[in-house]
Protein backbone atom coordinates (compact mmCIF):
# COMPACT_ATOMS: atom_id res chain seq x y z
CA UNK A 1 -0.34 10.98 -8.70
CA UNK A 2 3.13 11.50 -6.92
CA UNK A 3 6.01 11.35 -9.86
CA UNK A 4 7.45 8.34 -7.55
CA UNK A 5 4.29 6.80 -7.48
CA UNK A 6 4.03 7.23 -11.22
CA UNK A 7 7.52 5.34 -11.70
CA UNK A 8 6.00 2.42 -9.46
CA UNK A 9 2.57 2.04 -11.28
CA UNK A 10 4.81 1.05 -14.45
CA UNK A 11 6.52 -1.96 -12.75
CA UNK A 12 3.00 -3.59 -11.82
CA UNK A 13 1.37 -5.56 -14.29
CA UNK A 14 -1.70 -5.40 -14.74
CA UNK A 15 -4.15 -7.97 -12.59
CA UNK A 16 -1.12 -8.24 -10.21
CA UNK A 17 -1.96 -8.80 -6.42
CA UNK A 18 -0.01 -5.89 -4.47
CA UNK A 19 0.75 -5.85 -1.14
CA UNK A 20 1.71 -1.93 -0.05
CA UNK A 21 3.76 -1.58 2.80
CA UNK A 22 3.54 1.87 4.15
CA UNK A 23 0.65 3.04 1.98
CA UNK A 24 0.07 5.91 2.96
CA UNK A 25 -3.57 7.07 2.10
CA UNK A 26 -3.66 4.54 -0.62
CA UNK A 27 -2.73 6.81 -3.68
CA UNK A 28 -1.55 3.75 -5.17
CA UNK A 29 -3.55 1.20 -4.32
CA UNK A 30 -6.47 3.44 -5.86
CA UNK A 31 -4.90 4.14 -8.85
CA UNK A 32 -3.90 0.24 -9.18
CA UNK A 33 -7.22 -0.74 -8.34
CA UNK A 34 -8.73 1.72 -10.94
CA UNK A 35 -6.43 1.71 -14.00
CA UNK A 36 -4.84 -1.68 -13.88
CA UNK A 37 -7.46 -4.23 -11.62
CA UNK A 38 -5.26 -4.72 -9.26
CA UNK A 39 -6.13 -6.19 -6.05
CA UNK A 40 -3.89 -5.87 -2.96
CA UNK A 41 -3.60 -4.46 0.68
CA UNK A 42 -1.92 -1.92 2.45
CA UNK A 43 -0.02 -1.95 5.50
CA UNK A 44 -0.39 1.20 7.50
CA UNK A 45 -0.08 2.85 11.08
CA UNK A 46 -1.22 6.14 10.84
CA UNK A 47 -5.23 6.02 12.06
CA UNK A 48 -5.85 9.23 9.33
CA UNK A 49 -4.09 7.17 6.03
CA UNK A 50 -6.35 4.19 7.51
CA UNK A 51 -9.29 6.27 7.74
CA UNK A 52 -8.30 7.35 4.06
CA UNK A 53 -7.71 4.24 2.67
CA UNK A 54 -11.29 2.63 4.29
CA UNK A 55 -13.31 5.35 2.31
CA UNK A 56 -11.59 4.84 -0.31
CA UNK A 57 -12.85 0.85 -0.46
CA UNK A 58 -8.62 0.01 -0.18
CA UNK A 59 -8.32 -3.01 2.02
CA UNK A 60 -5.86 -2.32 4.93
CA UNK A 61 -3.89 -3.89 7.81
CA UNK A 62 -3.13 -1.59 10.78
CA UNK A 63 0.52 -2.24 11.41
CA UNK A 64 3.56 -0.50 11.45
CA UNK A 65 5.79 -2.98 9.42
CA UNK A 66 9.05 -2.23 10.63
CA UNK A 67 7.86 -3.66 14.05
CA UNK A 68 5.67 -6.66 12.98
CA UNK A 69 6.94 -9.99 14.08
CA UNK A 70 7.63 -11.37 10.79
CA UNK A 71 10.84 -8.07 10.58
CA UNK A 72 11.30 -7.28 13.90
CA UNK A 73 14.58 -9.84 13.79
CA UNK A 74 15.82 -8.29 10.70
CA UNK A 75 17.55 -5.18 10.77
CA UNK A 76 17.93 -2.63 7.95
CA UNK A 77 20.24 -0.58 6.67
């Protein structure tokens, strides 16, 4: 697992609901899922990570977050 990944895993306790924003190709969602029984989703827009995260049994959302309608009022800095 990716070292920042790593340093995430240890804030989630275990049986938590996640919800992944920009998950990538579910990494952590898998490892979640596996080691701790978490259940979650990911948020993704990249049709490969999706593809990734489908075989992979991760549940997730094709969406690019930054754009959704619930943020696209809010801006970031």
């Amino acid at each position: 697992m990716r070292a920042d990944l790593d340093i995430i895993q240890e804030w989630i306790p275990a049986g938590s609901r996640v919800l992944d924003l920009g998950c990538g190709n579910g990494e952590l969602l898998t490892w979640l899922r596996d080691h701790k029984q978490v259940t979650g989703y990911g948020l993704e827009n990249d049709p490969d990570n999706i593809a990734e995260c489908v075989a992979k049994g991760i549940n997730v959302i094709e969406q690019a977050w930054a754009t959704s309608p619930a943020t696209a009022s809010t801006s970031w800095s």
